[in-house]
Protein backbone atom coordinates (compact mmCIF):
# COMPACT_ATOMS: atom_id res chain seq x y z
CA UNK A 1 32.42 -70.00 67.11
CA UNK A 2 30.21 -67.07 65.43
CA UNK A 3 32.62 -67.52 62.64
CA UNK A 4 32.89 -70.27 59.75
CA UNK A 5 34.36 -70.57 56.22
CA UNK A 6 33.39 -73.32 53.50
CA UNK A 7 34.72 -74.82 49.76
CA UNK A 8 31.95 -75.84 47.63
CA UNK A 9 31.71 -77.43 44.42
CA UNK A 10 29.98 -78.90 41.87
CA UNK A 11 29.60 -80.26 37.94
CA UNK A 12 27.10 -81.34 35.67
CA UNK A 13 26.50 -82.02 32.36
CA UNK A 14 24.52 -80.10 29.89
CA UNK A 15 20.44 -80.81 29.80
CA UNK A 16 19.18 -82.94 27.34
CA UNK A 17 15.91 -81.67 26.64
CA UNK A 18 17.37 -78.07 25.89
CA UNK A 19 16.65 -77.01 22.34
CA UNK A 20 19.13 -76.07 19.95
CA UNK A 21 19.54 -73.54 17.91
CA UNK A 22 19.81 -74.83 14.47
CA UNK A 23 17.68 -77.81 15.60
CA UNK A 24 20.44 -80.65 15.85
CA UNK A 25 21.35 -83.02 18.74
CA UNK A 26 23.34 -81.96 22.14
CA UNK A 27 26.50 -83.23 22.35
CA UNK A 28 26.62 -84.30 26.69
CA UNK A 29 29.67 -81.39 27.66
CA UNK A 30 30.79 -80.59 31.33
CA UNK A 31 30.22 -77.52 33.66
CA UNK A 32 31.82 -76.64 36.97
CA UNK A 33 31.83 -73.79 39.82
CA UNK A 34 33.77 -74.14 42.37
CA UNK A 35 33.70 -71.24 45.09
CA UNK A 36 34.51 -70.20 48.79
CA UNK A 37 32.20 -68.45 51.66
CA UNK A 38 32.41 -66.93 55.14
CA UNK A 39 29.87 -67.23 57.35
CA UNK A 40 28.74 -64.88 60.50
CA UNK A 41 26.34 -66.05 62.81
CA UNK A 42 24.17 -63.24 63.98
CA UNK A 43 21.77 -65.23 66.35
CA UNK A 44 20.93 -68.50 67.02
CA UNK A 45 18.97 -68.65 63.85
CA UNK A 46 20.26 -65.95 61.90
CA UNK A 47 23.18 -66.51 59.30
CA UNK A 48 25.20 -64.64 57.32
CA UNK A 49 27.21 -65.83 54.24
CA UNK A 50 29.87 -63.77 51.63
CA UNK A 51 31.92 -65.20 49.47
CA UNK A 52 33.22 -65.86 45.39
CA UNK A 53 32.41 -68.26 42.71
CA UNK A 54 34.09 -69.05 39.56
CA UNK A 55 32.05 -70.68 37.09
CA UNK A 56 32.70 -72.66 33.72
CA UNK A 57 29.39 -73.60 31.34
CA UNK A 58 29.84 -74.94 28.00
CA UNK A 59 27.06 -76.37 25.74
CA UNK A 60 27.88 -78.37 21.96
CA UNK A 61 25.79 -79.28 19.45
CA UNK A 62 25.84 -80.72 15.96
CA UNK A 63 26.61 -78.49 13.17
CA UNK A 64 23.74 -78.94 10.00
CA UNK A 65 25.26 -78.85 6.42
CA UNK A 66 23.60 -76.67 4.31
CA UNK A 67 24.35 -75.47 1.01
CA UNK A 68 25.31 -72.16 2.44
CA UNK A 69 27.96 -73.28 4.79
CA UNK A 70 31.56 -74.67 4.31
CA UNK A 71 30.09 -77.35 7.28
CA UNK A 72 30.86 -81.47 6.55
CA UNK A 73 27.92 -82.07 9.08
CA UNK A 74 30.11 -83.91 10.91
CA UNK A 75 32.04 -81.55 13.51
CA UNK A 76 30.52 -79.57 16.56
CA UNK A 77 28.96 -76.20 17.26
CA UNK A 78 30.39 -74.71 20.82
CA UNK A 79 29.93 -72.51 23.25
CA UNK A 80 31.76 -71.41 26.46
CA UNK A 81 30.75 -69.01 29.19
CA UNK A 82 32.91 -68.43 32.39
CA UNK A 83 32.61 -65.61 35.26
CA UNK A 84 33.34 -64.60 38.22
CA UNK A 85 30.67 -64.22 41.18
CA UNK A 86 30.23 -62.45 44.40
CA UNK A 87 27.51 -64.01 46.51
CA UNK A 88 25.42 -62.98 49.51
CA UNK A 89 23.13 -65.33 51.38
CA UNK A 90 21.35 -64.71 54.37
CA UNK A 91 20.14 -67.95 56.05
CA UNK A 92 17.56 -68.22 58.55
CA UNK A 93 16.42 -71.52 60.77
CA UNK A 94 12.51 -72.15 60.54
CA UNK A 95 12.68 -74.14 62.87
């Protein structure tokens, strides 16, 4: 069939190298997408793909207590980004 349709999925977890921005530790937080896609076959080697994504990333960190903020130093800075994605691929076979 020219025609073909695929689920995909994945999670991680947040990168532990990635620099905060007042300086304190990462607290290790999930992140999904999950998405769909249609394919076309054009030629032999020559693939289309269309489909949507829906994707969830989240990042925490330690809050710092300073004298200017009401902060214990013990709870967590967050942040949550989600959005919705239409993506294009065109795949071709090298060999």
């Amino acid at each position: 069939s020219q025609f073909g349709i695929q689920f995909n999925g994945h999670a991680y977890l947040s990168a532990l190298k990635v620099q905060t921005p007042n300086g304190q530790d990462l607290v290790m937080t999930p992140s999904w997408q999950m998405g769909v896609m249609g394919s076309y076959r054009w030629k032999p080697r020559l693939t289309a793909l269309a489909g949507y994504a829906y994707r969830m990333d989240q990042m925490k960190y330690k809050t710092l207590k300073t004298a200017n903020t009401t902060s214990s130093g013990n709870s967590d800075n967050s942040l949550t980004m989600t959005g919705h994605y239409l993506n294009f691929y065109l795949e071709w076979d090298m060999f």
